[in-house]
Protein backbone atom coordinates (compact mmCIF):
# COMPACT_ATOMS: atom_id res chain seq x y z
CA UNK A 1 0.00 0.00 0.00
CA UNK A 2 1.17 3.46 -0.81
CA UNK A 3 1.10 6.10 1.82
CA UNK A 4 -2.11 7.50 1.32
CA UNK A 5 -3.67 4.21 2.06
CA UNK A 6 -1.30 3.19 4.95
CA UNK A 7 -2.97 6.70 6.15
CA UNK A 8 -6.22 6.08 5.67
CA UNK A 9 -6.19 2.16 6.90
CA UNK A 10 -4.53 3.75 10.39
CA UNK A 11 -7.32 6.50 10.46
CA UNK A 12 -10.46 4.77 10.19
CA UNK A 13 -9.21 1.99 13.04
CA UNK A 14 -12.29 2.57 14.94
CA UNK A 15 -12.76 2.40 18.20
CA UNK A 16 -15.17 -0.54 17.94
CA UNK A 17 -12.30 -2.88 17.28
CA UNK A 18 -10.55 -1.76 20.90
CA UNK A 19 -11.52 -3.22 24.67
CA UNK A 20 -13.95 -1.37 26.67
CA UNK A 21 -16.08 -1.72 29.85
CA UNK A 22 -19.73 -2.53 28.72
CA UNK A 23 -22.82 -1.40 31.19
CA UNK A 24 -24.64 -4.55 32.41
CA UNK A 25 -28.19 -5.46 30.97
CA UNK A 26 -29.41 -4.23 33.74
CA UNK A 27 -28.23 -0.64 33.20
CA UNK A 28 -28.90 -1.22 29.16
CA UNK A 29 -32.75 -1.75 30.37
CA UNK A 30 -32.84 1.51 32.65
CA UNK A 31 -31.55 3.15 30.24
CA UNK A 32 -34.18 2.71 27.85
CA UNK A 33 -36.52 3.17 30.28
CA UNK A 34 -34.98 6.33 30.85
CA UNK A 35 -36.01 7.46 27.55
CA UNK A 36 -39.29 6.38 27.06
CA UNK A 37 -40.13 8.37 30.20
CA UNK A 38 -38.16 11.57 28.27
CA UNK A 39 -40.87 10.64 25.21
CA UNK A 40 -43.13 11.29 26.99
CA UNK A 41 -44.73 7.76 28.23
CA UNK A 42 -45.00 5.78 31.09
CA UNK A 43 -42.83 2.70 31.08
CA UNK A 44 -44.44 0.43 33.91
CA UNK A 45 -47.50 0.66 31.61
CA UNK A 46 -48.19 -2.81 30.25
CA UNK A 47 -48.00 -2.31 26.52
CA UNK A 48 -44.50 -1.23 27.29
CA UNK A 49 -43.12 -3.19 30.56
CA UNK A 50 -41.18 -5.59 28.37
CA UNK A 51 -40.28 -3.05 25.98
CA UNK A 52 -36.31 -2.81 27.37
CA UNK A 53 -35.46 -6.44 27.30
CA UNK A 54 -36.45 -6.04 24.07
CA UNK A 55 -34.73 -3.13 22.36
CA UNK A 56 -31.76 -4.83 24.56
CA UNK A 57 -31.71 -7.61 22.81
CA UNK A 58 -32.64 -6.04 19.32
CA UNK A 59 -28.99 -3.68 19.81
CA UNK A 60 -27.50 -6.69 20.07
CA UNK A 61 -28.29 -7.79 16.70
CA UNK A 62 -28.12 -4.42 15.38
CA UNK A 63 -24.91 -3.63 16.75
CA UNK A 64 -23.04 -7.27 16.33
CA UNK A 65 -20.44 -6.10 14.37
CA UNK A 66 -18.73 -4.85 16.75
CA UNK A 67 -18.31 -8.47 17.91
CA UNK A 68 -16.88 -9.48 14.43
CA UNK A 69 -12.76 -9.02 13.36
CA UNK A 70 -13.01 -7.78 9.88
CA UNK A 71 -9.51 -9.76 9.30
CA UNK A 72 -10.42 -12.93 10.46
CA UNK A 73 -13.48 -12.59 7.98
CA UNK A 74 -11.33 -12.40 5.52
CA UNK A 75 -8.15 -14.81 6.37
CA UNK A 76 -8.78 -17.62 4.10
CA UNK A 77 -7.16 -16.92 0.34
CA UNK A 78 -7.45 -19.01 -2.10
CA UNK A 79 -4.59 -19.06 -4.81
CA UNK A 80 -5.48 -21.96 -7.00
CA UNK A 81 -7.26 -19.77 -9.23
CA UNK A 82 -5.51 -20.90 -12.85
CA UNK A 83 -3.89 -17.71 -13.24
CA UNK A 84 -6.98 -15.36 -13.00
CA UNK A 85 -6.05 -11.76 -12.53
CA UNK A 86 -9.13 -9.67 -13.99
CA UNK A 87 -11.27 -8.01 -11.92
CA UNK A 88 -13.76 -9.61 -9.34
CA UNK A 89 -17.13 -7.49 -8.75
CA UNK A 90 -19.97 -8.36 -6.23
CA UNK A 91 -22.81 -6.10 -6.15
CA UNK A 92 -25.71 -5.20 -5.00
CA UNK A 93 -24.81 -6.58 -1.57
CA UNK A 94 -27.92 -5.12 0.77
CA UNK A 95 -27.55 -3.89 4.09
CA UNK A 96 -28.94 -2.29 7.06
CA UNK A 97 -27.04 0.26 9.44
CA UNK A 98 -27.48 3.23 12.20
CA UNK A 99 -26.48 6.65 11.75
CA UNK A 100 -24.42 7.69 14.39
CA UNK A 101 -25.39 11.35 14.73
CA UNK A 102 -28.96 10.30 15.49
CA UNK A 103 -29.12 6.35 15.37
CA UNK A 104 -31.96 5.97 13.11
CA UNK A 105 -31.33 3.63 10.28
CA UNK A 106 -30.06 4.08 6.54
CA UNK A 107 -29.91 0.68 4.15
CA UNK A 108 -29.32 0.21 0.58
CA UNK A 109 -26.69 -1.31 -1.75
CA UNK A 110 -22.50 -1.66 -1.45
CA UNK A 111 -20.86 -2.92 -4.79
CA UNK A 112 -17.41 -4.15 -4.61
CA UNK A 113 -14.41 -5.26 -6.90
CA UNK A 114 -10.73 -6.03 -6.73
CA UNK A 115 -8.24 -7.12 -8.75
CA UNK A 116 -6.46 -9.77 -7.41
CA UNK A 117 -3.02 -10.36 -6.50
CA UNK A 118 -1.96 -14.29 -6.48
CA UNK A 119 -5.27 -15.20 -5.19
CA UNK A 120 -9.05 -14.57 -4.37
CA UNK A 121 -11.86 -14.52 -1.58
CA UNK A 122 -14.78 -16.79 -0.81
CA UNK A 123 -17.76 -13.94 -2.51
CA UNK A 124 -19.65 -14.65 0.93
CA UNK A 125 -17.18 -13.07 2.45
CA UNK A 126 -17.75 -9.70 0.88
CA UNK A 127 -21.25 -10.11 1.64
CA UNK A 128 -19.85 -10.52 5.77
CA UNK A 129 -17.34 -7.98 5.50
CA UNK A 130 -20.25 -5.68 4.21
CA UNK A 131 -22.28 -6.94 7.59
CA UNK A 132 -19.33 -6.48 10.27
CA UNK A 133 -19.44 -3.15 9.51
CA UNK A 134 -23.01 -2.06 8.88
CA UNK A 135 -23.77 -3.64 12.27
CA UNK A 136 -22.02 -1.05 14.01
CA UNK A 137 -23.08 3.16 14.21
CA UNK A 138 -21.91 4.27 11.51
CA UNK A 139 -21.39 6.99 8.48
CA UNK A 140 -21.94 5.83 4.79
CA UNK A 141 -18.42 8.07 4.50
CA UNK A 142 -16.66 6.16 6.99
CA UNK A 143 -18.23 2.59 6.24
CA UNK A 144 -17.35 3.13 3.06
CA UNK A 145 -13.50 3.58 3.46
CA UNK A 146 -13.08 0.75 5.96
CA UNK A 147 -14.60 -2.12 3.69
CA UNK A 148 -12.12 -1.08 1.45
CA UNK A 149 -9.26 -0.92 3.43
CA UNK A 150 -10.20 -3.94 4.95
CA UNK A 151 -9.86 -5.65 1.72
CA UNK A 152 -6.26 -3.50 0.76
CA UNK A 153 -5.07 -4.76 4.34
CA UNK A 154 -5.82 -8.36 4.11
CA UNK A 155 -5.76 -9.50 0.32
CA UNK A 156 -3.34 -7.04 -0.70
CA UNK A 157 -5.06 -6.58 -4.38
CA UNK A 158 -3.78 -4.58 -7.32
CA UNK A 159 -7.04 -2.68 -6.86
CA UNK A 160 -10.41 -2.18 -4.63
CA UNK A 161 -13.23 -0.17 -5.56
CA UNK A 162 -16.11 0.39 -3.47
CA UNK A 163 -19.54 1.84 -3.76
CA UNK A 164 -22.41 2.71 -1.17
CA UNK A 165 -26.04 3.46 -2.37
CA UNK A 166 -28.18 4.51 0.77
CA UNK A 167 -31.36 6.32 1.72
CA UNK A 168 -31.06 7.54 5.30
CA UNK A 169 -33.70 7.80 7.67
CA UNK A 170 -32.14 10.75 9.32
CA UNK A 171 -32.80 12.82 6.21
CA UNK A 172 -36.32 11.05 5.11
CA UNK A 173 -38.20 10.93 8.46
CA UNK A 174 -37.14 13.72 10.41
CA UNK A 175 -35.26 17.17 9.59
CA UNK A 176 -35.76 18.52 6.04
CA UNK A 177 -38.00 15.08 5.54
CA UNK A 178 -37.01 14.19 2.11
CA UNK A 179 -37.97 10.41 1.35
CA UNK A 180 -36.12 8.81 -1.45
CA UNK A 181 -33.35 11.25 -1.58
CA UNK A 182 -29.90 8.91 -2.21
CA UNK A 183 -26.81 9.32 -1.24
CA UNK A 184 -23.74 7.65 -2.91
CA UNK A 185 -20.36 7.24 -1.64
CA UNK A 186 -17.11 5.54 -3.48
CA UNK A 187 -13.73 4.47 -2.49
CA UNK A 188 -11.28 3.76 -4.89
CA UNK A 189 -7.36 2.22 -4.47
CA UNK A 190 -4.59 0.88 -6.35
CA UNK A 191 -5.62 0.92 -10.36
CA UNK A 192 -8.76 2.12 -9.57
CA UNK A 193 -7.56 5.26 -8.34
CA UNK A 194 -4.60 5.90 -10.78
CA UNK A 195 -6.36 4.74 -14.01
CA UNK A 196 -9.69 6.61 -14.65
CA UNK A 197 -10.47 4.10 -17.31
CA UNK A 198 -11.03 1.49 -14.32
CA UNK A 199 -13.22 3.36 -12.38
CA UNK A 200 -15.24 3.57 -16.03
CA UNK A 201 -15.55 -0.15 -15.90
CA UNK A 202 -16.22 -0.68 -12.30
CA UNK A 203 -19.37 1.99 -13.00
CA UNK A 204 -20.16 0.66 -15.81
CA UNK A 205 -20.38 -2.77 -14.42
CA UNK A 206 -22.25 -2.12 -11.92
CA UNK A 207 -24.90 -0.34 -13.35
CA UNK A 208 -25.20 -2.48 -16.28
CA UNK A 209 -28.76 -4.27 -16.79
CA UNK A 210 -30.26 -1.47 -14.60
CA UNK A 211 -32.38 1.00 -15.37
């Protein structure tokens, strides 16, 4: 990796992937009663008594990525791949995630490709890598960058390019309310950054067959 990326990669090291104290259930559950009584409701009331073991356990699975090691996800290479060295797209990979700012949620589509470098990746483990970090608070900026240096780190390709297509809650349901407004993010290393050409193809790729 040139410096740029080396950069980048030790930037977005988030602070999900260090050791920290965690508050108890318990505390998770008070806390949520906490702010259903600063919505306005009562939370001994019946529709809503079991209301904090459940959001608890729903931020579990919402949040699980920060549970996950991006590199282990992606440890297993596989070389044998008769000389292929052309480029290797997934897309339309769907996902779900949680603003940070206000943690409501914003979904859509990542697209990815490489060019490899002496050896690929299992596809599923795109679709994984896209999961370990969508299940975490997030910015489409942010999540962006780190699946793709995730991929730089570990496979070492000649190339990653990475696109996010997402509609954010944040932006549709509350403030300026504008449903359906997309935003689109992109990431590009190695060949796809030096050779314009190559980001042409990755594009055109991935929006061929669509209307």
């Amino acid at each position: 990796m040139d410096d740029v990326v080396k950069s980048l990669s030790t930037r977005l090291s988030p602070v999900a992937d260090k050791p920290f104290d965690r508050p108890t259930r318990e505390e998770a559950e008070a806390a949520v009663r906490t702010l259903i009584r600063w919505a306005g409701d009562d939370p001994t009331r019946e529709g809503l008594q079991d209301t904090p073991k459940r959001v608890v356990k729903a931020f579990r699975e919402f949040y699980s990525g920060y549970q996950d090691n991006p590199a282990e996800i992606l440890d297993k290479i596989f070389s044998e791949v008769e000389g292929y060295d052309d480029l290797v797209l997934v897309r339309d990979i769907p996902f779900y995630s949680h603003c940070e700012h206000h943690m409501v949620p914003f979904y859509g589509m990542v697209h990815i490709a490489y060019y490899p470098n002496g050896g690929v990746v299992g596809l599923s483990k795109l679709a994984r890598l896209v999961e370990v970090y969508a299940r975490r608070l997030q910015t489409q900026e942010t999540m962006t960058a780190q699946i793709a240096m995730a991929l730089e780190d570990s496979l070492e390709p000649r190339g990653v390019a990475v696109m996010i297509e997402a509609e954010h809650m944040c932006m549709s349901m509350r403030g300026v309310q504008k449903a359906g407004a997309t935003t689109l993010t992109t990431q590009f290393t190695g060949l796809f950054k030096d050779e314009p050409s190559e980001q042409v193809r990755f594009l055109t790729l991935v929006r061929h067959g669509k209307a």
